[in-house]
Protein backbone atom coordinates (compact mmCIF):
# COMPACT_ATOMS: atom_id res chain seq x y z
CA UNK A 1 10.77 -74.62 -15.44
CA UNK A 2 11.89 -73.81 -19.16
CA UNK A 3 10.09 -70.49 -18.71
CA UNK A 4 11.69 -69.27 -15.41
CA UNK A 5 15.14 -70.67 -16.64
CA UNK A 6 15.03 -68.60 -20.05
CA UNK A 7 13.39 -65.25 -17.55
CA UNK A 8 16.21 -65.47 -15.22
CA UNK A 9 18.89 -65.84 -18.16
CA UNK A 10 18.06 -63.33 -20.39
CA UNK A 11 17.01 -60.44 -17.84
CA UNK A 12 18.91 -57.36 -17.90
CA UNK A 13 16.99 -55.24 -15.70
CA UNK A 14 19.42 -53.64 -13.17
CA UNK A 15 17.38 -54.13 -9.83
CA UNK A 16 18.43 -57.67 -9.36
CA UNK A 17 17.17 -58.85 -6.03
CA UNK A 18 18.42 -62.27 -4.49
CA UNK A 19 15.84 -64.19 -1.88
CA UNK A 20 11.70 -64.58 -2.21
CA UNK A 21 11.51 -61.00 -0.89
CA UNK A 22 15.21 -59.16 -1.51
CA UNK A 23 16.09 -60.01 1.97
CA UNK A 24 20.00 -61.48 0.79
CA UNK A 25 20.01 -58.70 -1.48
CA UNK A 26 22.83 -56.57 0.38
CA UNK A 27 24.42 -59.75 1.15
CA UNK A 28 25.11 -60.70 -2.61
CA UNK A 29 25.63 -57.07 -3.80
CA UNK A 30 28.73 -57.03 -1.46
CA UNK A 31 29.99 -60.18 -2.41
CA UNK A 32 29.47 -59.68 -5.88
CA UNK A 33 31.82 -56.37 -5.39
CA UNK A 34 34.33 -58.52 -3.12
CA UNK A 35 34.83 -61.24 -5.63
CA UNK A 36 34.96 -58.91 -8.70
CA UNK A 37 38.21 -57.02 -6.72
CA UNK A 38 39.48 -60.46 -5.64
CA UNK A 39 39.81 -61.75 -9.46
CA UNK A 40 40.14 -58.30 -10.59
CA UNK A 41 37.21 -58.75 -12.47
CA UNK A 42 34.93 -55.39 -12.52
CA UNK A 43 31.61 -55.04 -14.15
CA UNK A 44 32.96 -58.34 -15.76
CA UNK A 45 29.79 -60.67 -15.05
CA UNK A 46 26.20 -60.36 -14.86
CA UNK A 47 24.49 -62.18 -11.59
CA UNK A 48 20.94 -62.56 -11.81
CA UNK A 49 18.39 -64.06 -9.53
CA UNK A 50 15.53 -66.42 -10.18
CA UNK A 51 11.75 -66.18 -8.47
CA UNK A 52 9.12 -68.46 -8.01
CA UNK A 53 7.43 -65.14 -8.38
CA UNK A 54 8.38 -64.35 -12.06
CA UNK A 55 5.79 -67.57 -12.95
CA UNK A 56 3.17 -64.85 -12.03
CA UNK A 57 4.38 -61.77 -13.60
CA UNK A 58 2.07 -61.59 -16.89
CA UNK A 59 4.22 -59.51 -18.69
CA UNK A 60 7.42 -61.74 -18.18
CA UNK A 61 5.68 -64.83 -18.71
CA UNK A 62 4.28 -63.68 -22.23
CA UNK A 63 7.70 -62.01 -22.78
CA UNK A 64 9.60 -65.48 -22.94
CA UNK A 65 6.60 -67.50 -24.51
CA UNK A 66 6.33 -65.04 -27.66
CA UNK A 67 10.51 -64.51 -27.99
CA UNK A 68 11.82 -67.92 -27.05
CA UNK A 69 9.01 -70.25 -27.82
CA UNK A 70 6.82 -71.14 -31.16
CA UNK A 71 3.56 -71.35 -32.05
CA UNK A 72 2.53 -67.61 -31.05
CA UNK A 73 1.88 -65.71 -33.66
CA UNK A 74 1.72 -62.16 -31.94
CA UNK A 75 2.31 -60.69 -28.60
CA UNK A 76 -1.15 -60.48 -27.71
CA UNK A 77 -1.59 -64.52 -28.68
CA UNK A 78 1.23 -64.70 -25.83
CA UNK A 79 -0.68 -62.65 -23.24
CA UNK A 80 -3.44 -64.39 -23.69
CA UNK A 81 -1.49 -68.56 -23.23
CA UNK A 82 -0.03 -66.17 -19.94
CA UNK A 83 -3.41 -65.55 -18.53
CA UNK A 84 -4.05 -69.32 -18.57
CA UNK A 85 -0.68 -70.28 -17.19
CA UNK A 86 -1.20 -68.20 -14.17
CA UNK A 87 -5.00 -69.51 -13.73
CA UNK A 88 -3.54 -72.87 -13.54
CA UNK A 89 -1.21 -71.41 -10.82
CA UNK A 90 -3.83 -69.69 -9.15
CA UNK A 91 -5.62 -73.31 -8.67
CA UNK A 92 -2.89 -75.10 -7.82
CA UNK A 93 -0.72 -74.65 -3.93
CA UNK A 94 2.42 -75.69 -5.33
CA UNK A 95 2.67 -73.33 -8.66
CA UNK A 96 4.91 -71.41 -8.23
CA UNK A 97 5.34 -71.63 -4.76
CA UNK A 98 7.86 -74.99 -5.02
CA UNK A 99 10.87 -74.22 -4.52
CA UNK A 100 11.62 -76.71 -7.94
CA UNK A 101 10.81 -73.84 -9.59
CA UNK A 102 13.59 -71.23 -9.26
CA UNK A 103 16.32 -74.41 -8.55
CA UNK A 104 18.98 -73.17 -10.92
CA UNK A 105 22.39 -72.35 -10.20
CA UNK A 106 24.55 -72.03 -13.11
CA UNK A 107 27.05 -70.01 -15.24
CA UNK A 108 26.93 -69.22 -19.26
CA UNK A 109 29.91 -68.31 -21.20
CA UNK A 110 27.57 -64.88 -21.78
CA UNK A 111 29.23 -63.37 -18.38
CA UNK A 112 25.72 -64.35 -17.09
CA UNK A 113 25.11 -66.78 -13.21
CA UNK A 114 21.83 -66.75 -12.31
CA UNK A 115 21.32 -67.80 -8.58
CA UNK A 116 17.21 -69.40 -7.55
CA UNK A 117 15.77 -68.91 -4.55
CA UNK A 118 14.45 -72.23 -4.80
CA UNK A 119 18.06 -73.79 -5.03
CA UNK A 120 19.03 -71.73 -1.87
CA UNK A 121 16.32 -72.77 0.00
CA UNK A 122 16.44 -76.15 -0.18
CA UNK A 123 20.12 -76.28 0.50
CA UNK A 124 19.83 -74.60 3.18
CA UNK A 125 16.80 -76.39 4.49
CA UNK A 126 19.50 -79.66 5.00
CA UNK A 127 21.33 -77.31 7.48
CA UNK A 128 23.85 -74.95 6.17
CA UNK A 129 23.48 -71.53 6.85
CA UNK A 130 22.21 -69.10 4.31
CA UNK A 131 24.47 -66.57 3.97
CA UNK A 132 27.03 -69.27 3.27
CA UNK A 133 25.03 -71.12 0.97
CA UNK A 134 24.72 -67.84 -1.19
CA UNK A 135 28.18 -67.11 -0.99
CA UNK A 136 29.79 -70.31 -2.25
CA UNK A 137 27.21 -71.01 -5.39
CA UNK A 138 28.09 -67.36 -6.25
CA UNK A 139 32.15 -68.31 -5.78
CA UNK A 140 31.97 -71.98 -7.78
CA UNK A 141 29.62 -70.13 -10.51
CA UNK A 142 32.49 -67.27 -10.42
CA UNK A 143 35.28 -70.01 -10.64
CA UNK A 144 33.34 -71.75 -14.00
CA UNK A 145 33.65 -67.83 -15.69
CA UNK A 146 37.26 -67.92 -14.57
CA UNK A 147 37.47 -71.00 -16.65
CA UNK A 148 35.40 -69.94 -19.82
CA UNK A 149 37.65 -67.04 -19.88
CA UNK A 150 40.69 -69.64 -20.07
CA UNK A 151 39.45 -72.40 -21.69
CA UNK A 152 41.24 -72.51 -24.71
CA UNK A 153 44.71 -72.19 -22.43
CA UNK A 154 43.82 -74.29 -19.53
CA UNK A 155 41.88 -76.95 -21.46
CA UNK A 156 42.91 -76.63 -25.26
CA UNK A 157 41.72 -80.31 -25.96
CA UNK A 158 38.88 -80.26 -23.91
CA UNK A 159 39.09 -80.94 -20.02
CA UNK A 160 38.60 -84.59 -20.70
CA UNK A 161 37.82 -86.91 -23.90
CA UNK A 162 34.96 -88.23 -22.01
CA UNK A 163 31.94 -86.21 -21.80
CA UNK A 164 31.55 -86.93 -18.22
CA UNK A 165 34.83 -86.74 -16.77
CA UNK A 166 35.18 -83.47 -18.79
CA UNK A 167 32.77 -82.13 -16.41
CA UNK A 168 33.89 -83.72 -13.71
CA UNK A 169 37.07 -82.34 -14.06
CA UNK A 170 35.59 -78.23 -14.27
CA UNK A 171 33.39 -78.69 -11.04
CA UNK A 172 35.87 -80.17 -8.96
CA UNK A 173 38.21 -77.28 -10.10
CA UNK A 174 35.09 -74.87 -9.17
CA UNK A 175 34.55 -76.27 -5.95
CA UNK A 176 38.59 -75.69 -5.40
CA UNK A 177 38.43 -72.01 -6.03
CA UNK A 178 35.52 -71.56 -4.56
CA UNK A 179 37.25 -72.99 -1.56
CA UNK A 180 40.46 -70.76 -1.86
CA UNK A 181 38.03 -67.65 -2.37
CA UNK A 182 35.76 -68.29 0.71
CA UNK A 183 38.39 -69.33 3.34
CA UNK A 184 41.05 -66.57 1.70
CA UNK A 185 41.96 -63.56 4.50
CA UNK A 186 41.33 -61.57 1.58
CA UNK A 187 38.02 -63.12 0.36
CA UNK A 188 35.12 -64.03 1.94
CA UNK A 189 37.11 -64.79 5.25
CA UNK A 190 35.29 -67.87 6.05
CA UNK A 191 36.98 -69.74 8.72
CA UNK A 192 36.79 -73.85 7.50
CA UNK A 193 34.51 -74.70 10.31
CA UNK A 194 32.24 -72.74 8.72
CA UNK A 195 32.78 -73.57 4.85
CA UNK A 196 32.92 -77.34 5.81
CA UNK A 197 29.23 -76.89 6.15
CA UNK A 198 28.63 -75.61 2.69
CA UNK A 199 30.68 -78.56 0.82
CA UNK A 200 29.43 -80.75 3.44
CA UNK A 201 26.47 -80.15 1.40
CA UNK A 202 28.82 -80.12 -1.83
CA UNK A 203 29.31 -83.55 -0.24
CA UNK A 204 25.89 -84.62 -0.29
CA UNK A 205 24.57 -83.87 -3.39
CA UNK A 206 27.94 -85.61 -5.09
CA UNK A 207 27.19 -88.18 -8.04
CA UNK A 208 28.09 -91.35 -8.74
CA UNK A 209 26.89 -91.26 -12.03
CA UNK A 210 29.83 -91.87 -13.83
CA UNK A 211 28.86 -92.33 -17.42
CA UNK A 212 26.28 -89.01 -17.43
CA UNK A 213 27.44 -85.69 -18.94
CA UNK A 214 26.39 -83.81 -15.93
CA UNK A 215 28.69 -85.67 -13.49
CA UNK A 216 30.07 -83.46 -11.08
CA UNK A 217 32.24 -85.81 -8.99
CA UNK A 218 31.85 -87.93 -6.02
CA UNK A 219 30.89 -87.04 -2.73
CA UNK A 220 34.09 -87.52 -1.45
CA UNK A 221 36.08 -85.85 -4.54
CA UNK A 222 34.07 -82.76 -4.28
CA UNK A 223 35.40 -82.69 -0.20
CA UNK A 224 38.74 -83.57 -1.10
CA UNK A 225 38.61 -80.38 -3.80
CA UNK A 226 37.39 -78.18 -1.38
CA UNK A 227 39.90 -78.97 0.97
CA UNK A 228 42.17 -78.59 -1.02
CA UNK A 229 40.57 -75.25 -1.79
CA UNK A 230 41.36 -74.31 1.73
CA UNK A 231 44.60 -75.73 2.20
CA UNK A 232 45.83 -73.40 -0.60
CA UNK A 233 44.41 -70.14 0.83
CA UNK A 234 45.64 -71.44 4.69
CA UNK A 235 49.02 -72.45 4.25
CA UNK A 236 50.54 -69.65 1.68
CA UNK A 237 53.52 -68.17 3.32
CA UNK A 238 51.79 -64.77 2.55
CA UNK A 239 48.54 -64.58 3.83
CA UNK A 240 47.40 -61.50 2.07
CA UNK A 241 48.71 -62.90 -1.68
CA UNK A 242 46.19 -63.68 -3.86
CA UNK A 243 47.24 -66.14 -6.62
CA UNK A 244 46.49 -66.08 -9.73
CA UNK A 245 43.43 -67.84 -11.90
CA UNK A 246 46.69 -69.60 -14.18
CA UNK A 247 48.49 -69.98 -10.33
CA UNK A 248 45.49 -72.14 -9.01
CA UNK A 249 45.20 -74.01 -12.26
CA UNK A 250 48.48 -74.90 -11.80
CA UNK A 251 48.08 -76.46 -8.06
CA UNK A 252 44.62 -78.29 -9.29
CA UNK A 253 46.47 -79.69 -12.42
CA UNK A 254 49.28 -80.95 -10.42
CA UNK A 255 46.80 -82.35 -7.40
CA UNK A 256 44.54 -83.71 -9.50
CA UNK A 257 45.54 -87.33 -9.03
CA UNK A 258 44.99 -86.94 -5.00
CA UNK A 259 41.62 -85.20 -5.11
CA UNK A 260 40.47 -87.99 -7.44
């Protein structure tokens, strides 16, 4: 897992492809082109994908070992601790098939997200369609670069004091733009019927682990962010208005209390 994480994160190769065999590519290189325009953000942020497949690529695999790990001395020394990796995978049916393998989602404050196809799958395996499930980890990972890029305005003493309601607090404002993004007439033009399945999903995989670091909000506070989301793009007495990142910030700040 450490070395597909670190291969999808540090890639720059231009011919990014998104699903085990490109088939979302198109898909994601127009929505990456309609959410750049809708927070006039161009060439702003790097999206990469992650592949079960890149576990069997020699050359990556050795790539990562020698740069990011110790204990290699040479290039060739990595090559070699490659060639065994993949004979473990070649005796094994679930290396690097599993979808656990390519399960990140996630945004750095390098202008990197990097999108698996594991992740995708297995969402969309509990019954949300996959065109939608691509398009809203791409919007909340979008919202959390929105954020990086105004931390030290929006959140100058940190989002919280506590570690996990700190995060808490920057998901549930992800899942809100992501909302106002995908249901906009402007964005992806989702109708809610549709988007409720995605954050029905949000819904699902909510925590209740209120002490950890990685908390990311109840089940039902991730819903009530989303709809809130939705509310904001549905309601504006100009449809085709796009607020603002600071705008939105404003409306979470202020709603806070209800989504919680």
């Amino acid at each position: 897992m450490d070395i597909n994480f670190i291969a999808a994160y540090v890639d720059e190769s231009e011919q990014q492809y998104f699903g085990e065999n490109g088939e979302y590519t198109s898909l994601m290189d127009k929505r990456k082109r309609e959410i750049e325009k809708f927070w006039g953000m161009p060439g702003q942020i790097r999206v990469n994908g992650q592949h079960g497949a890149t576990l069997n690529d020699r050359d990556k695999v050795a790539h990562v070992l020698y740069n990011y790990f110790t204990g290699l001395p040479t290039l060739e020394a990595a090559h070699a601790y490659a060639d065994y990796l993949l004979s473990i995978n070649a005796a094994m049916s679930t290396l690097p098939e599993s979808p656990f393998f390519s399960i990140d989602g996630f945004a750095t404050s390098g202008d990197v997200i990097v999108i698996g196809d594991g992740l995708v799958q297995m969402v969309s395996e509990a019954g949300v369609a996959q065109d939608i499930v691509w398009t809203g980890i791409l919007a909340h990972e979008w919202a959390h670069q929105i954020q990086f890029d105004n931390y030290a305005g929006w959140y100058p003493g940190g989002a919280a004091e506590d570690p996990a309601e700190s995060t808490r607090y920057t998901e549930l404002e992800a899942d809100f733009m992501a909302a106002y993004y995908m249901t906009h007439k402007r964005g992806a033009t989702y109708n809610w019927k549709r988007v409720e399945q995605f954050f029905t999903l949000f819904f699902q995989i909510g925590d209740c682990g209120f002490e950890s670091s990685g908390h990311h909000g109840t089940p039902l506070q991730r819903m009530a962010a989303a709809q809130l989301g939705y509310e904001t793009a549905n309601q504006a007495q100009k449809q085709g208005h796009i607020m603002s990142p600071q705008e939105l910030h404003g409306i979470f700040v202020a709603s806070i209390d209800n989504v919680l």
